[in-house]
C-alpha atoms as a PDB file:
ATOM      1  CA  UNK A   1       0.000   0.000   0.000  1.00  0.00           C
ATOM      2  CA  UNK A   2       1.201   3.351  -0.671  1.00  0.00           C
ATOM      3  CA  UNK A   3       1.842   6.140   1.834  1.00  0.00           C
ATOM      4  CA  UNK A   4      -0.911   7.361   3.722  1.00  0.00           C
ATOM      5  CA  UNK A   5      -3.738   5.452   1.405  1.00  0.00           C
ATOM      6  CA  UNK A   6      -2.996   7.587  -1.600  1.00  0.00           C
ATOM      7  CA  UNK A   7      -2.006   5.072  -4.670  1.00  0.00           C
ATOM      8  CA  UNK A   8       0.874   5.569  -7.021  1.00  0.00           C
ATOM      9  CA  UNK A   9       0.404   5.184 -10.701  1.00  0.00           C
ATOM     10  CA  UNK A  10       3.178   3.868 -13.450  1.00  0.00           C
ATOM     11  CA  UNK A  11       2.826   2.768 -16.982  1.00  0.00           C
ATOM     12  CA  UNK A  12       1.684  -0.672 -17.177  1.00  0.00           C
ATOM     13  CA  UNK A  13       3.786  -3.330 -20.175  1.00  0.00           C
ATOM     14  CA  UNK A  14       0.680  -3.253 -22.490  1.00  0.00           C
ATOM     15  CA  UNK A  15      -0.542  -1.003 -25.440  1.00  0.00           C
ATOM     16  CA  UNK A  16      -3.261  -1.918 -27.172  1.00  0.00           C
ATOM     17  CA  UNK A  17      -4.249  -0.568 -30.409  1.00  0.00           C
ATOM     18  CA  UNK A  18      -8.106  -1.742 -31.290  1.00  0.00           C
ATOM     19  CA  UNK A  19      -8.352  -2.091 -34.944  1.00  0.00           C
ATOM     20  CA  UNK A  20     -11.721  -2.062 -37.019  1.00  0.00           C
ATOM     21  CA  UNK A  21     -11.791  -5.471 -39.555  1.00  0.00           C
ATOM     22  CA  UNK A  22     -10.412  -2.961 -42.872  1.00  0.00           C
ATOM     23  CA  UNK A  23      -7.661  -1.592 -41.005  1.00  0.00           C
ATOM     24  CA  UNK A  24      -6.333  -4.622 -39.111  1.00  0.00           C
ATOM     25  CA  UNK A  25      -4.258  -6.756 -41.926  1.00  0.00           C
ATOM     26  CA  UNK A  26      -2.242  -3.230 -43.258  1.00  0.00           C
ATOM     27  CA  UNK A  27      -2.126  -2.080 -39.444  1.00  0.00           C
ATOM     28  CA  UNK A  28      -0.177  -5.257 -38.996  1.00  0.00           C
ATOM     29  CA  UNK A  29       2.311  -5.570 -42.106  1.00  0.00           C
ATOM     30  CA  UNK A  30       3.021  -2.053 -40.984  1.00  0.00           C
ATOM     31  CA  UNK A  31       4.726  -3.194 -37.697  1.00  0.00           C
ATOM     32  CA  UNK A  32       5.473  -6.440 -39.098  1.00  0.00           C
ATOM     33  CA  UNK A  33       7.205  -5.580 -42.394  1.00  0.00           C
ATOM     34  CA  UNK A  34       7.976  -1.790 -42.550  1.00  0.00           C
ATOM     35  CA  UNK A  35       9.006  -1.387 -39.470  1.00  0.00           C
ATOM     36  CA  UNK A  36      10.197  -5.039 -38.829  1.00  0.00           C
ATOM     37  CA  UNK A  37       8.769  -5.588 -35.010  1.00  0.00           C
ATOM     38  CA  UNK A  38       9.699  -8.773 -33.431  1.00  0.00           C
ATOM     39  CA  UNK A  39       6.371 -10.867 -33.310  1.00  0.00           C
ATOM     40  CA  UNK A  40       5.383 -12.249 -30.150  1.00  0.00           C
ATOM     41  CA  UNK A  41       2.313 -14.113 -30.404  1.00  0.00           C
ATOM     42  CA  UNK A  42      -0.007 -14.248 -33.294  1.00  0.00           C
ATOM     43  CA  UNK A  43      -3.282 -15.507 -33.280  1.00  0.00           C
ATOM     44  CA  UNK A  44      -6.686 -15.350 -36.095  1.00  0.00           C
ATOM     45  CA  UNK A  45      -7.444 -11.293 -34.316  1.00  0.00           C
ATOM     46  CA  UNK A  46      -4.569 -10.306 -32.391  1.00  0.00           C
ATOM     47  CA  UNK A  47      -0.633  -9.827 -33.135  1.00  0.00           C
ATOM     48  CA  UNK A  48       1.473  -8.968 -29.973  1.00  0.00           C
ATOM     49  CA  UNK A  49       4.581  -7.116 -31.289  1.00  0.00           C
ATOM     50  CA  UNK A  50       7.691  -6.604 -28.683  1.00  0.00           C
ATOM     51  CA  UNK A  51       7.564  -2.891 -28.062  1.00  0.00           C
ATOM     52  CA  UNK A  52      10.895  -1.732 -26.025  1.00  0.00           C
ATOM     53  CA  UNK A  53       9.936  -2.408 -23.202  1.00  0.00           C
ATOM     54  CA  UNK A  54       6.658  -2.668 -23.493  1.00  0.00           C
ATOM     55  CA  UNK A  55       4.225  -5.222 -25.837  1.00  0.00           C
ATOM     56  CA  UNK A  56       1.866  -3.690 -28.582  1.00  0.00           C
ATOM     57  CA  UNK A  57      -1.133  -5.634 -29.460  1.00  0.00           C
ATOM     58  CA  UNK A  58      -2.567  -5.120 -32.391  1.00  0.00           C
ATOM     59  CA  UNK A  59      -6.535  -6.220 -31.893  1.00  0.00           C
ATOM     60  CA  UNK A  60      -9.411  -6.228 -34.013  1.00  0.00           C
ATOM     61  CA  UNK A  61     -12.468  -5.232 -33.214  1.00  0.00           C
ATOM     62  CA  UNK A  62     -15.283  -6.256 -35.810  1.00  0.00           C
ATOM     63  CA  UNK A  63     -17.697  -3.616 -34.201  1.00  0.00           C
ATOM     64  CA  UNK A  64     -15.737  -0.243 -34.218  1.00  0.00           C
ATOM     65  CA  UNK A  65     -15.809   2.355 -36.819  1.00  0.00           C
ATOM     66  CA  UNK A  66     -12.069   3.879 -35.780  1.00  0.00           C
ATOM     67  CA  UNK A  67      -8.819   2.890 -34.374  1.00  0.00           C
ATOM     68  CA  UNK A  68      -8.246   3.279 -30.811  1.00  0.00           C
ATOM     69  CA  UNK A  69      -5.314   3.178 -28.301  1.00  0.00           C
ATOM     70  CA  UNK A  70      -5.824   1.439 -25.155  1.00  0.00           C
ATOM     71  CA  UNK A  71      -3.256   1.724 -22.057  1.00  0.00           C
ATOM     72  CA  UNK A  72      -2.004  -0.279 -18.794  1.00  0.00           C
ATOM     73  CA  UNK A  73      -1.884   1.742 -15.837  1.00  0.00           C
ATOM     74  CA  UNK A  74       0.102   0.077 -12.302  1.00  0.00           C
ATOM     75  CA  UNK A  75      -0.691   1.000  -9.463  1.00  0.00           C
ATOM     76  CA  UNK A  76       0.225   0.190  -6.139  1.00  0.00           C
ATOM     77  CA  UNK A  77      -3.218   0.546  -4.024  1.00  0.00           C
ATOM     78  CA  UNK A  78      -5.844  -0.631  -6.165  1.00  0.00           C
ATOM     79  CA  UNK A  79      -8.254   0.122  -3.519  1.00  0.00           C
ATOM     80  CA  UNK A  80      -7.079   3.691  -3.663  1.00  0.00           C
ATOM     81  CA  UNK A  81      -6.817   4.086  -7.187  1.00  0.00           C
ATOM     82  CA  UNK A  82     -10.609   2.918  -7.596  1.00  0.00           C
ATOM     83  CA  UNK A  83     -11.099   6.368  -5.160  1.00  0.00           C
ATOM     84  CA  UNK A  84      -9.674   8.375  -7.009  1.00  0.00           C
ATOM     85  CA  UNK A  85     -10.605   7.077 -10.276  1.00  0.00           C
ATOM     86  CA  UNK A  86     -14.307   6.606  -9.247  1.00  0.00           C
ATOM     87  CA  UNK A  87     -15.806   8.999 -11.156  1.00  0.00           C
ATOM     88  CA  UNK A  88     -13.739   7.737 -14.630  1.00  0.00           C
ATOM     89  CA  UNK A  89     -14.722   4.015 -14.687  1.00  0.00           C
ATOM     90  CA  UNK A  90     -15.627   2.432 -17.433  1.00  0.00           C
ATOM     91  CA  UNK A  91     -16.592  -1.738 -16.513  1.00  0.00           C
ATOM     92  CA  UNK A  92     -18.791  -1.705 -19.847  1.00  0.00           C
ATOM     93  CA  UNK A  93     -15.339  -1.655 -21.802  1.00  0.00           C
ATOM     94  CA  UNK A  94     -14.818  -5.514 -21.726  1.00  0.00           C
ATOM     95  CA  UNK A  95     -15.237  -8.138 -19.818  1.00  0.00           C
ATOM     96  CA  UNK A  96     -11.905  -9.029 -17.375  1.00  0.00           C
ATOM     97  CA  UNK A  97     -11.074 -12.450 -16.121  1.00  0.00           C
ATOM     98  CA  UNK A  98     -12.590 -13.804 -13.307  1.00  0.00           C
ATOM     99  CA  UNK A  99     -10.471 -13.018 -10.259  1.00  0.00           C
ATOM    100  CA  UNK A 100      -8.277 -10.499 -11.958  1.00  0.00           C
ATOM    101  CA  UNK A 101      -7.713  -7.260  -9.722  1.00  0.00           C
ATOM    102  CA  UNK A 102      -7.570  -4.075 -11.917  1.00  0.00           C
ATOM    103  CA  UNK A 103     -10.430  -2.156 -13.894  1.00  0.00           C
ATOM    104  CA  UNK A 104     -11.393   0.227 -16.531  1.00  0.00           C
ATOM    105  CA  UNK A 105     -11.515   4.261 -17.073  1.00  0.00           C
ATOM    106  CA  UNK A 106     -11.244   6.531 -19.403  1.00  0.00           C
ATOM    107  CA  UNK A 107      -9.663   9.728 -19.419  1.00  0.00           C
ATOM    108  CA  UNK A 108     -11.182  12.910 -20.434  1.00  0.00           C
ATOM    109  CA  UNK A 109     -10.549  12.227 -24.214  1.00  0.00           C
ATOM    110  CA  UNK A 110     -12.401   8.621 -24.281  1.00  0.00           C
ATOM    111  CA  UNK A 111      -9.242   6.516 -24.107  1.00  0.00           C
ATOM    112  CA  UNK A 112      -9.480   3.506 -22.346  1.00  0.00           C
ATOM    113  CA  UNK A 113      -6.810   2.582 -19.632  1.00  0.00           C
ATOM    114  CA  UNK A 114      -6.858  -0.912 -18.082  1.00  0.00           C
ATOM    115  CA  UNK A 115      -5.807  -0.157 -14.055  1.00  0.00           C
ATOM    116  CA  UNK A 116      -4.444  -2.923 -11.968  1.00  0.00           C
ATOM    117  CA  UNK A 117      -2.529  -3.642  -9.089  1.00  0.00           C
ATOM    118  CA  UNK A 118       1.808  -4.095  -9.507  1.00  0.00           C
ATOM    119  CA  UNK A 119       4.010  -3.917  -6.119  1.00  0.00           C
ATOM    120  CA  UNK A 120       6.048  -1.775  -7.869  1.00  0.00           C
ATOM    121  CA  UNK A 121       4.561   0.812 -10.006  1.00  0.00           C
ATOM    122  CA  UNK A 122       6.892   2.890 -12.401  1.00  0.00           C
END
């Protein structure tokens, strides 16, 4: 837990860029062959490209019109976080696994962060 119940916030390992179906396959050749991206994992709708540090997943989503990033946020004091955050969630995002400690918001702009709990937050 953080210092006196406030939680500390870090950039999570994940970006996640939601592709609609049209965009998807050139979205992906771009990382893949233009800029040459190691690939990670591949699968029928998602590619997971290493990122630096970080991994990019490419996903697509049959039912949007637009692309959209999505971002991992760490934090330290989940319980905290969903304080201060209250007013920002967004559960009608996507479903999360059953037992897995985090939730969604977006930020003023309507991008989606994922928030979840790391013991050490950047």
């Amino acid at each position: 837990m953080s210092a006196g119940g406030r939680a500390s916030f870090g950039g999570g390992g994940n970006i996640a860029m939601k592709l609609p179906r049209d965009q998807f396959v050139g979205t992906v050749r771009f990382y893949r062959d233009r800029l040459r991206l190691p690939v990670l994992d591949e699968k029928d709708a998602s590619v997971v490209f290493a990122f630096g540090n970080q991994k990019l997943w490419l996903d697509r989503a049959d039912d949007m019109m637009r692309a959209e990033i999505w971002l991992d946020v760490v934090t330290d004091d989940l319980e905290a976080a969903a304080d201060i955050l209250a007013d920002a969630r967004a559960n009608e995002v996507e479903p999360l696994p059953e037992g897995f400690e985090g939730f969604w918001v977006k930020n003023p702009a309507g991008v989606v962060h994922l928030i979840y709990k790391s013991e050490n937050p950047l």
